[in-house]
PDB file of N, CA and C in Angstrom:
ATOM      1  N   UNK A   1      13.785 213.481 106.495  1.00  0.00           N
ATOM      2  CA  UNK A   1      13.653 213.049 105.122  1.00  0.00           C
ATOM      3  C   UNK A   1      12.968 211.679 105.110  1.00  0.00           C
ATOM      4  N   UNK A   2      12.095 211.180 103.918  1.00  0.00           N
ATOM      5  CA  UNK A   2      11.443 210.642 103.824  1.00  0.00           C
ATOM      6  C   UNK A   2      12.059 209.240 102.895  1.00  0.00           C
ATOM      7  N   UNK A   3      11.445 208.162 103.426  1.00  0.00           N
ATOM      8  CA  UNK A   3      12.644 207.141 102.812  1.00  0.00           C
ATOM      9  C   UNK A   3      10.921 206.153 102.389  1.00  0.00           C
ATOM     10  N   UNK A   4      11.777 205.893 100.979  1.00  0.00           N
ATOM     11  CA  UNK A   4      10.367 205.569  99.825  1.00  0.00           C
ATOM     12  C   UNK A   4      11.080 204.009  99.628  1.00  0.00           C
ATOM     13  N   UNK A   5      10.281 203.143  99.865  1.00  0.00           N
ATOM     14  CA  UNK A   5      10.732 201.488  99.692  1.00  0.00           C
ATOM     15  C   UNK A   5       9.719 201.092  98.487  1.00  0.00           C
ATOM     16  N   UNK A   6      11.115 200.950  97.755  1.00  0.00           N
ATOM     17  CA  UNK A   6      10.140 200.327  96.251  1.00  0.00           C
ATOM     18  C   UNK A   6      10.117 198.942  95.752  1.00  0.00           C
ATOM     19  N   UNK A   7      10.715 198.307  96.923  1.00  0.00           N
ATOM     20  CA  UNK A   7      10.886 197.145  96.781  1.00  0.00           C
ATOM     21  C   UNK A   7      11.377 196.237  97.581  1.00  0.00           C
ATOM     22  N   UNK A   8      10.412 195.180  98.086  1.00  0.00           N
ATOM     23  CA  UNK A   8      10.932 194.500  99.489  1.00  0.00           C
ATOM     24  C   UNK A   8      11.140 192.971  99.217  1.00  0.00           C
ATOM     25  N   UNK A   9      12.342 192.891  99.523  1.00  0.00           N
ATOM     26  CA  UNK A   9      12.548 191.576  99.395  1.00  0.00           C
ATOM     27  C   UNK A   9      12.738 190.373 100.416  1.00  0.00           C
ATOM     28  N   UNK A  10      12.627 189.248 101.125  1.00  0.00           N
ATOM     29  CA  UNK A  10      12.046 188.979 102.305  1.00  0.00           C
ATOM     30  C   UNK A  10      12.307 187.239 101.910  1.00  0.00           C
ATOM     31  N   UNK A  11      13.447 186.932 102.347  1.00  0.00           N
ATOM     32  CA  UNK A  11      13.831 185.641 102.153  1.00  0.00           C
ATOM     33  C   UNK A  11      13.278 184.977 103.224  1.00  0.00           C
ATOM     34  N   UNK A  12      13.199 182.994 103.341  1.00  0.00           N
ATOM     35  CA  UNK A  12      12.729 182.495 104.600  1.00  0.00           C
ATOM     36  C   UNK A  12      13.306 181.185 104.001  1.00  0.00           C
ATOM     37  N   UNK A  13      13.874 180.480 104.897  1.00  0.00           N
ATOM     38  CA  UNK A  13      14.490 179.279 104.649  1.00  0.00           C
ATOM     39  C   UNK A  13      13.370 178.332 105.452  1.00  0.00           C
ATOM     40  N   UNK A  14      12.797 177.429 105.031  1.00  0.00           N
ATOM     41  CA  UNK A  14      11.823 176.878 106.007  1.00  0.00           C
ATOM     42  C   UNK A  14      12.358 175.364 106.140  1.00  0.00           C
ATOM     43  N   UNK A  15      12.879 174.303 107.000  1.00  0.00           N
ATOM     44  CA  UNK A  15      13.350 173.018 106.371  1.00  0.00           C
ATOM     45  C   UNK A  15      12.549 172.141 107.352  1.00  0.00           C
ATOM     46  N   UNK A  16      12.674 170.687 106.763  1.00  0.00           N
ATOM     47  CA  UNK A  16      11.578 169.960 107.320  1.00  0.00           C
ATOM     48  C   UNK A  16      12.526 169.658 108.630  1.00  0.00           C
ATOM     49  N   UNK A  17      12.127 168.517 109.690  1.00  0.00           N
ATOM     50  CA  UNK A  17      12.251 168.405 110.730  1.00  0.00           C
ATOM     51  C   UNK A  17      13.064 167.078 110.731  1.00  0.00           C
ATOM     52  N   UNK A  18      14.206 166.834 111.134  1.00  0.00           N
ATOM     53  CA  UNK A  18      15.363 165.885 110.951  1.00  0.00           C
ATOM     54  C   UNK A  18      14.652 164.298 111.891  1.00  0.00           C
ATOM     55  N   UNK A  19      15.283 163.632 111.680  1.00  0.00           N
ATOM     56  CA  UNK A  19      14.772 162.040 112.348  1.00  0.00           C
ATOM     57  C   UNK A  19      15.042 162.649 113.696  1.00  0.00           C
ATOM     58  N   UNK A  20      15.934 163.289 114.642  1.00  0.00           N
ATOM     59  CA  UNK A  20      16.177 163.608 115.976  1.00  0.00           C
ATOM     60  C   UNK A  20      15.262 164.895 116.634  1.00  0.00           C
ATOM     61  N   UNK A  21      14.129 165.032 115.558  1.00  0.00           N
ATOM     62  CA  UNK A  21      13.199 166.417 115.840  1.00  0.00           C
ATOM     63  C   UNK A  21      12.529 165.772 116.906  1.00  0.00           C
ATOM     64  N   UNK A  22      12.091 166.731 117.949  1.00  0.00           N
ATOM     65  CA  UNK A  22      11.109 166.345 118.910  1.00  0.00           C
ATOM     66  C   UNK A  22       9.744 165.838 118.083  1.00  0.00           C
ATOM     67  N   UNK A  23       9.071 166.161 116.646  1.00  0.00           N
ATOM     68  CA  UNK A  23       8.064 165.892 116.443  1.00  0.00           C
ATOM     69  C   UNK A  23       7.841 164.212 115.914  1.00  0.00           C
ATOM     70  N   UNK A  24       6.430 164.170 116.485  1.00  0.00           N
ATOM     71  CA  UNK A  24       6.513 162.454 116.699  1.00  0.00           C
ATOM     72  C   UNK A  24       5.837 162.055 115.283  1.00  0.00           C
ATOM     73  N   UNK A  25       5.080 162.886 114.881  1.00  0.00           N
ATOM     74  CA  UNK A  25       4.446 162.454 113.527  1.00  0.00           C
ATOM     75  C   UNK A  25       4.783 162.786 111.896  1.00  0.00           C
ATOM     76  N   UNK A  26       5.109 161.913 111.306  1.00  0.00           N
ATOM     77  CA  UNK A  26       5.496 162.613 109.969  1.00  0.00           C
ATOM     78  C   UNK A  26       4.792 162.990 109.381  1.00  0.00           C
ATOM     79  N   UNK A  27       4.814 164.371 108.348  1.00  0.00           N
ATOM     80  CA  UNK A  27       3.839 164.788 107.584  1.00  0.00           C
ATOM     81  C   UNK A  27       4.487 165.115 106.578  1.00  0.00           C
ATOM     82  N   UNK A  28       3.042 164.615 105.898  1.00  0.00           N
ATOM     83  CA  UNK A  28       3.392 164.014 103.770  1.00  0.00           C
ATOM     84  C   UNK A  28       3.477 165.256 103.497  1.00  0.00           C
ATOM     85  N   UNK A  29       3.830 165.358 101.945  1.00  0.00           N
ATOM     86  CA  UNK A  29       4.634 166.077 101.522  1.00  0.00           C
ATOM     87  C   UNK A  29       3.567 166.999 100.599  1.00  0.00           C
ATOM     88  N   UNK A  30       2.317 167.136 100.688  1.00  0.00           N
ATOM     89  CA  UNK A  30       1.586 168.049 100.602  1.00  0.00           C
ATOM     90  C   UNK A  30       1.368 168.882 101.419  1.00  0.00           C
ATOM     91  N   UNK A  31       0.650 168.335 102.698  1.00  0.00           N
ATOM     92  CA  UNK A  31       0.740 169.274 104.193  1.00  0.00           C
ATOM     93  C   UNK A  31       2.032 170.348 104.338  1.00  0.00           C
ATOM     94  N   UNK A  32       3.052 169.296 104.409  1.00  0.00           N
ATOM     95  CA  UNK A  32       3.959 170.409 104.153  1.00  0.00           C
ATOM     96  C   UNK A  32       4.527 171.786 103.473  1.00  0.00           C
ATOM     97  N   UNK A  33       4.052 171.294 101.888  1.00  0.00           N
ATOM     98  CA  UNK A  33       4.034 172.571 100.810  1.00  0.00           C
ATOM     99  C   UNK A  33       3.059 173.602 101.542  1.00  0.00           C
ATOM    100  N   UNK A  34       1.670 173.092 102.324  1.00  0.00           N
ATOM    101  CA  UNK A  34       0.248 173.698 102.809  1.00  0.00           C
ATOM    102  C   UNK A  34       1.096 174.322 104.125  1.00  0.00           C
ATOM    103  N   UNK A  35       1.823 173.531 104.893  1.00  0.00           N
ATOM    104  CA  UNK A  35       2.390 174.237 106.017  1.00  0.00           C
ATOM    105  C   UNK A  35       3.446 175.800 105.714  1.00  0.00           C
ATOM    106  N   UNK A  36       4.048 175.500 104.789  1.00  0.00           N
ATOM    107  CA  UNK A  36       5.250 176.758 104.264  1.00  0.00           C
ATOM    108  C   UNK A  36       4.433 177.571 103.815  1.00  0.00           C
ATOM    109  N   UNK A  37       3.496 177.500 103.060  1.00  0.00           N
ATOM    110  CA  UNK A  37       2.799 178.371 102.101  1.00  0.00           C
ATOM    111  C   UNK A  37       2.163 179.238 103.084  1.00  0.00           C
ATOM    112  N   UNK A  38       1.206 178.413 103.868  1.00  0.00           N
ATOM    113  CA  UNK A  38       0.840 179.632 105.201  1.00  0.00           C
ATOM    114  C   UNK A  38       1.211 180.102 106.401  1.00  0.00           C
ATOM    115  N   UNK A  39       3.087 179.783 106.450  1.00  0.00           N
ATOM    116  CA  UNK A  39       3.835 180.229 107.238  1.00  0.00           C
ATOM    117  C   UNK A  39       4.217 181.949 106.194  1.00  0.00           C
ATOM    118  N   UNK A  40       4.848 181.473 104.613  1.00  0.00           N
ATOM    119  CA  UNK A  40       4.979 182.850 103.970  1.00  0.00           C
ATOM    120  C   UNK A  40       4.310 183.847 103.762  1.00  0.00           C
ATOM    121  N   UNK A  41       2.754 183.144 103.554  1.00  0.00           N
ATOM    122  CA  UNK A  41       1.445 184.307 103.755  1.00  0.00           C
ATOM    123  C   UNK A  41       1.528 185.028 104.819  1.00  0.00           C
ATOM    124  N   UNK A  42       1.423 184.745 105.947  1.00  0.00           N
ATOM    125  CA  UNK A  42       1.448 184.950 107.387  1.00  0.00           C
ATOM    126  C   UNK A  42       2.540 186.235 107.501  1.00  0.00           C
ATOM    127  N   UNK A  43       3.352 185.793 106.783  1.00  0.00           N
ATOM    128  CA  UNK A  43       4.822 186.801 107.563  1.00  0.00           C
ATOM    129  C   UNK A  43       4.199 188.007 106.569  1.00  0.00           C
ATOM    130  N   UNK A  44       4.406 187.630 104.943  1.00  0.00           N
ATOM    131  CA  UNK A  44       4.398 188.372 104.295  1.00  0.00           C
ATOM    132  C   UNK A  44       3.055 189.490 104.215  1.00  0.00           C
ATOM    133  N   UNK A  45       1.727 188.763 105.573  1.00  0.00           N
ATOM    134  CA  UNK A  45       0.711 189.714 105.448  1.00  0.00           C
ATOM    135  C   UNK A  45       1.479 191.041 106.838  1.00  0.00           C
ATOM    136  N   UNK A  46       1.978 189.864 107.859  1.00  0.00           N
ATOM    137  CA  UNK A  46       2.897 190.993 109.062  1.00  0.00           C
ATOM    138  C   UNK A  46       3.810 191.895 108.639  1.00  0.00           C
ATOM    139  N   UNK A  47       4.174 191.831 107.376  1.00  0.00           N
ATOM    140  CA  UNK A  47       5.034 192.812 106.908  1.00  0.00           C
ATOM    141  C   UNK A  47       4.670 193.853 106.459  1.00  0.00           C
ATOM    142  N   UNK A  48       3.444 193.537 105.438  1.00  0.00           N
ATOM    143  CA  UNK A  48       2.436 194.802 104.930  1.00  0.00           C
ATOM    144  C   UNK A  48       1.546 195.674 106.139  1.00  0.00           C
ATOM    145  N   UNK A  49       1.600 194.582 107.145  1.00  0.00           N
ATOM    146  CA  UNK A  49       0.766 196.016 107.797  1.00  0.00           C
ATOM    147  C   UNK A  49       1.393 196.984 108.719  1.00  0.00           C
ATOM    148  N   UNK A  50       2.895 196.428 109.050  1.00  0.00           N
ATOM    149  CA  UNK A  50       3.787 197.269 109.485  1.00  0.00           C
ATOM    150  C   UNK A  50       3.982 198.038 108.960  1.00  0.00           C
ATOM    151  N   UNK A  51       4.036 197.741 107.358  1.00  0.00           N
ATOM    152  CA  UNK A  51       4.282 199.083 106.233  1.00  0.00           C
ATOM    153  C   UNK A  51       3.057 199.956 106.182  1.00  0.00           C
ATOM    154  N   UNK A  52       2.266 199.493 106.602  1.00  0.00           N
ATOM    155  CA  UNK A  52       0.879 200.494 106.373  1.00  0.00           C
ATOM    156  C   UNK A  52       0.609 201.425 107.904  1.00  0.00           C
ATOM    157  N   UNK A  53       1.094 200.813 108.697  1.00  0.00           N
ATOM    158  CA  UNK A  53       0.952 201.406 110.176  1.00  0.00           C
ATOM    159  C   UNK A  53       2.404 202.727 109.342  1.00  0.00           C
ATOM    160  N   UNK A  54       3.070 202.320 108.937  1.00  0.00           N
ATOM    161  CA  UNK A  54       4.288 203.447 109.029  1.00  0.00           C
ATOM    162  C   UNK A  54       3.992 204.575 108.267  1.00  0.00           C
ATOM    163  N   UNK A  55       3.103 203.878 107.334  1.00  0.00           N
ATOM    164  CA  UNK A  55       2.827 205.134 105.665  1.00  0.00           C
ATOM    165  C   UNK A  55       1.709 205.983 106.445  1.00  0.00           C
ATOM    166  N   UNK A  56       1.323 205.016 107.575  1.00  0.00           N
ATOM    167  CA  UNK A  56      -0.001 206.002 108.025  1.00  0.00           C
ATOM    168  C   UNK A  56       0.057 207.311 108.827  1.00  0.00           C
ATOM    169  N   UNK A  57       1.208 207.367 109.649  1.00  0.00           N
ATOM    170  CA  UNK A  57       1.724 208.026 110.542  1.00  0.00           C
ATOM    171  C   UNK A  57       2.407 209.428 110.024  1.00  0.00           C
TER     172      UNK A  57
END
């Protein structure tokens, strides 16, 4: 039987990097919005093509 997804929902908690983070440079608070935004694109394009590899089969 065939299982029909009509709706995907796909949470991601992304948080910035604490004073004890290994990273040495701070980044302003645009980069950042620019950093999340094409971390969610990213996943959310890996998700569609898993769904398309599956619908294809």
């Amino acid at each position: 039987m065939a299982i029909e997804i009509k709706e995907l929902r796909i949470k991601v908690n992304v948080v910035e990097p604490n004073e004890n983070s290994h990273f040495t440079e701070k980044i302003n608070t645009v980069k950042w919005q620019e950093l999340k935004t094409s971390i969610v694109n990213e996943c959310a394009s890996k998700v569609l093509e898993k769904i398309k590899e599956r619908s294809e089969r």
